[in-house]
N, C-alpha and C. Protein backbone atom coordinates (compact mmCIF):
# COMPACT_ATOMS: atom_id res chain seq x y z
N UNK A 1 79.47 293.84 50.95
CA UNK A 1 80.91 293.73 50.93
C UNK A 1 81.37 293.11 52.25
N UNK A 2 82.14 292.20 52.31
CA UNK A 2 82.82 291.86 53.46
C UNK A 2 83.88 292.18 54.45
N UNK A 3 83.38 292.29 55.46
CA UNK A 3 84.58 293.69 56.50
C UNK A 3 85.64 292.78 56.50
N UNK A 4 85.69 291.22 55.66
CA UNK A 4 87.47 290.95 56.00
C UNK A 4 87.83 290.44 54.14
N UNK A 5 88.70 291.24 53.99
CA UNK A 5 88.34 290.92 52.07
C UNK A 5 89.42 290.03 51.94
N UNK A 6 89.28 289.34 50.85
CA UNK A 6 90.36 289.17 50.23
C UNK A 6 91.43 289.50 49.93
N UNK A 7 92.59 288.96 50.54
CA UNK A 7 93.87 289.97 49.92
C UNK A 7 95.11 288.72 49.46
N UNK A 8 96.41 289.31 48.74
CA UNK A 8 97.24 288.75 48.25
C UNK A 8 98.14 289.24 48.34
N UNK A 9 99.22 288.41 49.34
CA UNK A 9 100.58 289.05 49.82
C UNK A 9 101.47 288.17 50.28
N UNK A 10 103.13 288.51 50.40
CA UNK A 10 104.37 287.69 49.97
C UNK A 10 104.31 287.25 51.38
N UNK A 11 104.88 286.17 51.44
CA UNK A 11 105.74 286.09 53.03
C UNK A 11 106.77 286.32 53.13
N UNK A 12 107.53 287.19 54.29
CA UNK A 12 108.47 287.37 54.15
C UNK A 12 109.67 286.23 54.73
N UNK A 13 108.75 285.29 55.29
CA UNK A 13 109.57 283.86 55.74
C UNK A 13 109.97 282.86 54.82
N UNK A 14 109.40 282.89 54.05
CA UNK A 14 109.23 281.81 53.06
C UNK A 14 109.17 282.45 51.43
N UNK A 15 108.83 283.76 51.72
CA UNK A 15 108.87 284.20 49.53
C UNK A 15 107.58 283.41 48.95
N UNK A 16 107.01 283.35 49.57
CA UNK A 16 105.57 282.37 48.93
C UNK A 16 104.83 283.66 48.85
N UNK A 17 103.68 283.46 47.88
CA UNK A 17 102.64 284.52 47.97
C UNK A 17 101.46 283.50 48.06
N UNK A 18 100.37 284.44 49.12
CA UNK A 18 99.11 283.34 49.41
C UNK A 18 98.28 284.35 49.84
N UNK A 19 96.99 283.90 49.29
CA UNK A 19 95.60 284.62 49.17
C UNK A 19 94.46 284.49 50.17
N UNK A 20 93.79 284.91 51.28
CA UNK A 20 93.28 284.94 51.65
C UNK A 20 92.25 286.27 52.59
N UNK A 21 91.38 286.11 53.46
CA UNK A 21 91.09 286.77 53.85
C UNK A 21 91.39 287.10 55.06
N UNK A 22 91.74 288.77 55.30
CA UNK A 22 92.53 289.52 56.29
C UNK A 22 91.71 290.27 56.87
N UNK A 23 92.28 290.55 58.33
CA UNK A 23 92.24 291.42 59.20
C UNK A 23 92.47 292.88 58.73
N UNK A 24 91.29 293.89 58.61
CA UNK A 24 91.73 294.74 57.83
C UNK A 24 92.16 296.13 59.13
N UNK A 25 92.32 295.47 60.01
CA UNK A 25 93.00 296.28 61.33
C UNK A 25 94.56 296.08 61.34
N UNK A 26 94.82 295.03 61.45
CA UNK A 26 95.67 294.45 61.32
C UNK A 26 97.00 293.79 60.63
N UNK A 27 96.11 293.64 59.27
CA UNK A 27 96.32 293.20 58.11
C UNK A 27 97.09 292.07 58.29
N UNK A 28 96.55 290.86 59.22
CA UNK A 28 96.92 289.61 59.29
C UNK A 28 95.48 288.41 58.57
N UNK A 29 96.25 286.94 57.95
CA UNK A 29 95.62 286.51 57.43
C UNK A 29 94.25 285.82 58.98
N UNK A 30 93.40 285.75 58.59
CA UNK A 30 92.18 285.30 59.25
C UNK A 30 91.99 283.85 59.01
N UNK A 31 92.19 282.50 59.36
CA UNK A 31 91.49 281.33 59.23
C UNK A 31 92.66 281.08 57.84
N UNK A 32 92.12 279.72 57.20
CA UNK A 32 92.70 279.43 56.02
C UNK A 32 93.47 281.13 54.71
N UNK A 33 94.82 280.09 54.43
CA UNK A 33 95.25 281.25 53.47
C UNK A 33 95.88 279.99 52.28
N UNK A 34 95.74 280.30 51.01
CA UNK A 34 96.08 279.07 49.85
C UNK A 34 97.33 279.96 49.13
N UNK A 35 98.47 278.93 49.16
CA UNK A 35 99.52 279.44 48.67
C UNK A 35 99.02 279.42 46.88
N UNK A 36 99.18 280.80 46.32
CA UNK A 36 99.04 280.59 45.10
C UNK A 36 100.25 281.35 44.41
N UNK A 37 101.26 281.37 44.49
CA UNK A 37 102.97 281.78 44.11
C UNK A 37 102.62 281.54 42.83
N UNK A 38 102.65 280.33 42.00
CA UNK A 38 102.63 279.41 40.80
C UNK A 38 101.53 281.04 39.86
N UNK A 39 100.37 280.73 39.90
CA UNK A 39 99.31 281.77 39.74
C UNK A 39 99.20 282.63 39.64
N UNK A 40 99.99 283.26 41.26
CA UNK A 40 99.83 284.73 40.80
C UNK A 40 100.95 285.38 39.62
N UNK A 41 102.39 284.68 39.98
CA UNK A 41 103.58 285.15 38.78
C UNK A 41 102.66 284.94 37.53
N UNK A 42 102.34 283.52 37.00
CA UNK A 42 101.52 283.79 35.92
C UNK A 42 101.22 284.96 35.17
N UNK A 43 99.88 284.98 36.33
CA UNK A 43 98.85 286.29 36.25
C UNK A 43 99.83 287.43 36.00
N UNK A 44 100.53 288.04 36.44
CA UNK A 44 101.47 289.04 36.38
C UNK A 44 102.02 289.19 34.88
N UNK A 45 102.86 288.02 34.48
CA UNK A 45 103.93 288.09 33.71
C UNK A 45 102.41 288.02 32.69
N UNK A 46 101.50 287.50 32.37
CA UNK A 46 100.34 287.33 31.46
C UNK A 46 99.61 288.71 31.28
N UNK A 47 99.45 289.55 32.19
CA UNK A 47 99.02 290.65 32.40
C UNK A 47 100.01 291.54 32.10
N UNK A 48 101.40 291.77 32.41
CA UNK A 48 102.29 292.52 31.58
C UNK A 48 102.22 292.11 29.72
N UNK A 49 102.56 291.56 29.57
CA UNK A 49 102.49 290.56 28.38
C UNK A 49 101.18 291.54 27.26
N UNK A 50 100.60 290.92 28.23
CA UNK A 50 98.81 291.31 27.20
C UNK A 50 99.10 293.26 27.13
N UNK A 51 99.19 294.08 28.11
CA UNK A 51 99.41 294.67 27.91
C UNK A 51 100.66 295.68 27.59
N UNK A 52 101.52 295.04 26.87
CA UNK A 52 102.78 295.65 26.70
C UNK A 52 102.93 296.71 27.21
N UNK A 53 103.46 296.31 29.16
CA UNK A 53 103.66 297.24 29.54
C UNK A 53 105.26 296.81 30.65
N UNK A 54 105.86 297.55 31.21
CA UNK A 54 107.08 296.71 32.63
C UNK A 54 106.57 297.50 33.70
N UNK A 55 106.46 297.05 34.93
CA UNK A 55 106.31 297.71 36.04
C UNK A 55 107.44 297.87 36.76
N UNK A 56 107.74 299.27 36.96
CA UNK A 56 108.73 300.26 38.03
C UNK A 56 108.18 300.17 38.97
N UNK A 57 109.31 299.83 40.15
CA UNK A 57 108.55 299.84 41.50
C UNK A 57 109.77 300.01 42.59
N UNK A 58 110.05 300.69 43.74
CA UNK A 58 111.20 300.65 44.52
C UNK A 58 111.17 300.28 45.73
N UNK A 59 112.12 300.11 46.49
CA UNK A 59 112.41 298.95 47.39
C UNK A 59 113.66 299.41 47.61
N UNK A 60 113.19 299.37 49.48
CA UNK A 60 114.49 300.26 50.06
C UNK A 60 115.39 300.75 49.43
N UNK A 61 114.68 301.84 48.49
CA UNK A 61 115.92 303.13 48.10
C UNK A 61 116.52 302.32 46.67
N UNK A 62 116.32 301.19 46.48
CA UNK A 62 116.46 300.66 45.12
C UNK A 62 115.18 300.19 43.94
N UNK A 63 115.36 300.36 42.65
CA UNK A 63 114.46 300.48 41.54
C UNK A 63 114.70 299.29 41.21
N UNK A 64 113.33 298.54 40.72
CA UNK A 64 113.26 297.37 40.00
C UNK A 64 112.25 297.46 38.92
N UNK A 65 112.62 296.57 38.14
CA UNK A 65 111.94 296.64 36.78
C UNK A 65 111.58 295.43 36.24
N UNK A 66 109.83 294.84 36.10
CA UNK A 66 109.13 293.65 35.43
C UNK A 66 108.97 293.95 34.72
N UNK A 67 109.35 293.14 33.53
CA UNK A 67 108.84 293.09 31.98
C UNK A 67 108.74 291.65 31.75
N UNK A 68 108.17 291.57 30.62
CA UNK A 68 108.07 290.19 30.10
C UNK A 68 109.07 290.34 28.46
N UNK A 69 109.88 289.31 28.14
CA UNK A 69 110.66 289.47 26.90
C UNK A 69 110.44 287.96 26.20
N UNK A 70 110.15 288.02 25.06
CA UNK A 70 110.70 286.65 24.59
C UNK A 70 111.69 285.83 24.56
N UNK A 71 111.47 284.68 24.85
CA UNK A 71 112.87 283.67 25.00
C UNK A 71 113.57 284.04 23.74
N UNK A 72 115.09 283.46 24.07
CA UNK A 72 115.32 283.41 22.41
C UNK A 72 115.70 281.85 22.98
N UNK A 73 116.12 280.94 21.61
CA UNK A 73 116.25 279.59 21.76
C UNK A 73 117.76 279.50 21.91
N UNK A 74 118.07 278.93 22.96
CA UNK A 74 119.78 278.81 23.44
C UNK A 74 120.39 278.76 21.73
N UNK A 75 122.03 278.89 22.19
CA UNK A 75 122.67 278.33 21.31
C UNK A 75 123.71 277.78 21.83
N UNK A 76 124.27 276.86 21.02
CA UNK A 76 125.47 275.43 21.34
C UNK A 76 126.49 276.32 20.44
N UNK A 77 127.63 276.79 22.48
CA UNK A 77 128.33 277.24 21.05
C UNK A 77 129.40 276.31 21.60
């Protein structure tokens, strides 16, 4: 196993999420980090999806809620 693993986390400068390997003292990225934002939402919304499930999660003292729903197709009104 490698003492600096892989990890995946937001920036808080930019709202990007990017994958690489960290400082596990620290928990700063080490050398190269690859923005994969595009990917990981994917992965998420694909992984809710498959398992019909929403994730609860809170944030400073406020609740948020991921689900995945089907589009419906606009309408012209």
């Amino acid at each position: 196993m490698s003492k600096n693993p892989i990890k995946v986390m937001s920036s808080m400068l930019t709202g990007r999420i990017y994958a690489g390997r960290v400082n596990p003292k620290n928990q700063m990225f080490i050398g190269e980090k690859d923005d994969v934002t595009d990917t990981a939402i994917s992965a998420v919304a694909q992984h809710l999806l498959m398992e019909e499930i929403c994730l609860q999660f809170e944030v400073k003292g406020k609740t948020y809620r991921l689900e995945v729903v089907e589009a419906q197709e606009p309408t012209n009104d």
